[in-house]
N, C-alpha and C. Protein backbone atom coordinates (compact mmCIF):
# COMPACT_ATOMS: atom_id res chain seq x y z
N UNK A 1 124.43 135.06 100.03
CA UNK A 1 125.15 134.00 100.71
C UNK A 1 124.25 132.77 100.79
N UNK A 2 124.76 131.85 100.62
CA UNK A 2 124.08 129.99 100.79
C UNK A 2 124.21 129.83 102.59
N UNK A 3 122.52 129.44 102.28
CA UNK A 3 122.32 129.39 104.05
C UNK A 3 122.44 127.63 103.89
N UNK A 4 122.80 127.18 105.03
CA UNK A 4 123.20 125.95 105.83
C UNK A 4 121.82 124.60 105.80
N UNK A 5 122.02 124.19 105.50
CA UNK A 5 120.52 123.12 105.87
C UNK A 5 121.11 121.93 106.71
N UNK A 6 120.65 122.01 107.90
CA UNK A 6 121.11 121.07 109.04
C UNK A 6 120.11 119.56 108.13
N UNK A 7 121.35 118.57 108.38
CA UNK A 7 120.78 117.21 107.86
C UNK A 7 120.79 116.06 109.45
N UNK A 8 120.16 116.52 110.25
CA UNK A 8 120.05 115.81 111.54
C UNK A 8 118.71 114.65 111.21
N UNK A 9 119.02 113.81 111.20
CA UNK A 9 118.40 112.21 111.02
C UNK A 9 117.57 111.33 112.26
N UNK A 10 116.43 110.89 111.97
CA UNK A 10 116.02 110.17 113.29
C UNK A 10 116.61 108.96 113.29
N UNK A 11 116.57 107.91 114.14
CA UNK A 11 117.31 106.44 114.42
C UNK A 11 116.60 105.69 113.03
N UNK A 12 115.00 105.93 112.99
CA UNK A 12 114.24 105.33 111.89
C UNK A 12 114.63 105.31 110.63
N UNK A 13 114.74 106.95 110.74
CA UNK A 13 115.11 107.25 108.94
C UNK A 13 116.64 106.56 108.62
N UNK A 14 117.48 106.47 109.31
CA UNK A 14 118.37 105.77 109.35
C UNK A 14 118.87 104.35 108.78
N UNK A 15 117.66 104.13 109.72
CA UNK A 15 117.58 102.11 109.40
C UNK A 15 116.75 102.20 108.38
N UNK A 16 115.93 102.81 107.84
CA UNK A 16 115.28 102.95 106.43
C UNK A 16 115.79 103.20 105.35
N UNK A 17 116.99 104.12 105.21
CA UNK A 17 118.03 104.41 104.62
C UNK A 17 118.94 102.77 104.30
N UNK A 18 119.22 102.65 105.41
CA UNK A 18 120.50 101.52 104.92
C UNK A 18 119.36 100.58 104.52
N UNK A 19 118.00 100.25 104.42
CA UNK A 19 117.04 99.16 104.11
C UNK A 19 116.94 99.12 102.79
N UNK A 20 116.63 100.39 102.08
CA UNK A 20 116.72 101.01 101.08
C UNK A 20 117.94 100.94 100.10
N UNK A 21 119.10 100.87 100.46
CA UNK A 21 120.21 100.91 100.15
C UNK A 21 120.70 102.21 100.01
N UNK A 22 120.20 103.50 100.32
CA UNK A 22 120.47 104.69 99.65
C UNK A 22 121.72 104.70 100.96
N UNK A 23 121.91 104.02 102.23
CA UNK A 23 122.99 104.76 102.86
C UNK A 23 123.61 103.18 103.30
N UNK A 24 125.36 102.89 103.51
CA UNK A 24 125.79 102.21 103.47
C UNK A 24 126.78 102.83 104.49
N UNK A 25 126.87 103.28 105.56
CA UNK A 25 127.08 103.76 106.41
C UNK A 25 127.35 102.53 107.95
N UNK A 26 127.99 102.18 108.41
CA UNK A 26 128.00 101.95 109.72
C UNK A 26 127.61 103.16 110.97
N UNK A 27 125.80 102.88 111.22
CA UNK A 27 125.49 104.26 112.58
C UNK A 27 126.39 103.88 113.80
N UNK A 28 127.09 102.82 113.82
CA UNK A 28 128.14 102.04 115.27
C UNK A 28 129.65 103.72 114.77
N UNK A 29 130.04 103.05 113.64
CA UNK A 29 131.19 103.21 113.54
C UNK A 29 131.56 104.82 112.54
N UNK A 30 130.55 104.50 111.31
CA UNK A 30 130.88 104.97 110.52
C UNK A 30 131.44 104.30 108.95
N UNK A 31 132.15 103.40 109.35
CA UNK A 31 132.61 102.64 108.13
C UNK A 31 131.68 102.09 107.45
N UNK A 32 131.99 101.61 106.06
CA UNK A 32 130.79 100.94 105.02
C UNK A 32 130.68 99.41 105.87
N UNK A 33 129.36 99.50 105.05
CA UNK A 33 128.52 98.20 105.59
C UNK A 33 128.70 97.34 104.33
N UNK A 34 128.72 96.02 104.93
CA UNK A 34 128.74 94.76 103.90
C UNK A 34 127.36 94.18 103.66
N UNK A 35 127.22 94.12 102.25
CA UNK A 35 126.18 94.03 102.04
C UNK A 35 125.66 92.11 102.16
N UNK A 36 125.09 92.09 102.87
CA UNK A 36 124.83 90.26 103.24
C UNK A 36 123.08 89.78 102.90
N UNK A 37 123.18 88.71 102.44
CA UNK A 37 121.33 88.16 101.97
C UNK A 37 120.47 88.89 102.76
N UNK A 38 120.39 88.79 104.10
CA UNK A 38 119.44 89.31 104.56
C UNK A 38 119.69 90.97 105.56
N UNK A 39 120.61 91.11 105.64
CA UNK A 39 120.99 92.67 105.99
C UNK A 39 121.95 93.27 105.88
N UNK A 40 122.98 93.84 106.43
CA UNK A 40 123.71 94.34 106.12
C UNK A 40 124.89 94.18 107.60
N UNK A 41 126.38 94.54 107.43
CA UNK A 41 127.09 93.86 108.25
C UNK A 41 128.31 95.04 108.38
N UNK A 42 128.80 95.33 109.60
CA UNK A 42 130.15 96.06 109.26
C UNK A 42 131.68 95.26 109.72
N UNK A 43 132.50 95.17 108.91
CA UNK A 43 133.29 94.57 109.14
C UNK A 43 134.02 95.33 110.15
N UNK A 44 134.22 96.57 110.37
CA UNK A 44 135.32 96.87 111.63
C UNK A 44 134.82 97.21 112.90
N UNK A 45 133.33 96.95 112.99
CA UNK A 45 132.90 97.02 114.89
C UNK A 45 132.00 95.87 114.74
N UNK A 46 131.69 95.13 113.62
CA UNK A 46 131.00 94.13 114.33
C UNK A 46 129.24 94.00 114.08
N UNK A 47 128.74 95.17 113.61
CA UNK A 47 127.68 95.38 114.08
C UNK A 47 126.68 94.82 112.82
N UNK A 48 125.25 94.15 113.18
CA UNK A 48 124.84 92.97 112.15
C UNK A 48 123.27 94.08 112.43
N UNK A 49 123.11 94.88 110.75
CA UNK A 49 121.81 95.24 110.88
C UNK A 49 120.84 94.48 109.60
N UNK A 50 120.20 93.42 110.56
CA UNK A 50 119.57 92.24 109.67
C UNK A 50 118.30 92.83 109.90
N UNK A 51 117.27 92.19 108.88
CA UNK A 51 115.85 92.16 108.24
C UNK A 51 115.22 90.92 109.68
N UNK A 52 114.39 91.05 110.21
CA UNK A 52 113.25 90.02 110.76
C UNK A 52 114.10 89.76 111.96
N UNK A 53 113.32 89.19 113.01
CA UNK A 53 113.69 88.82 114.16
C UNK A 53 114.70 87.95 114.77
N UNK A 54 115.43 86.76 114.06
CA UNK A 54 116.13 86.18 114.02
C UNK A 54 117.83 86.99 113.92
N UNK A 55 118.36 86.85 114.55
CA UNK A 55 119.74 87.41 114.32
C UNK A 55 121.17 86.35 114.00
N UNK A 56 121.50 85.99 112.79
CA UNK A 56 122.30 84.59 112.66
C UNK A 56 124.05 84.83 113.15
N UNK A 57 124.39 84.10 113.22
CA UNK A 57 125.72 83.97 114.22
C UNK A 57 126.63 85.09 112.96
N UNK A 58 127.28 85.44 113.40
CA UNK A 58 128.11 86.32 112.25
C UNK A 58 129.46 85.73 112.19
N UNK A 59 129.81 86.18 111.16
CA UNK A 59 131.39 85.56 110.32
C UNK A 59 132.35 86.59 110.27
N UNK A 60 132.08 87.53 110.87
CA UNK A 60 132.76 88.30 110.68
C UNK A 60 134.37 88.31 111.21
């Protein structure tokens, strides 16, 4: 029998993931993220996961 491998994630590996591009995931919602110059964006909750300290007004 195929045993189970739990894929439980830290907050880090997370935001390293979508930095990376390997995950395109909304961690808010779930839905895909829009991919924008400097980070990434979800269109159905809103949520703006940008690069550097500055956070710019969103268009969403």
């Amino acid at each position: 029998m195929t045993e189970l491998a739990f894929l439980n994630r830290t907050l880090d590996q997370e935001l390293a993931a979508i930095a990376r591009g390997a995950s395109l995931e909304c961690l808010v919602c779930g839905e895909f993220l829009l991919r924008r110059p400097a980070g990434h964006a979800c269109l159905e909750c809103g949520t703006l996961v940008w690069d550097g300290l500055e956070v710019p007004e969103s268009e969403l």
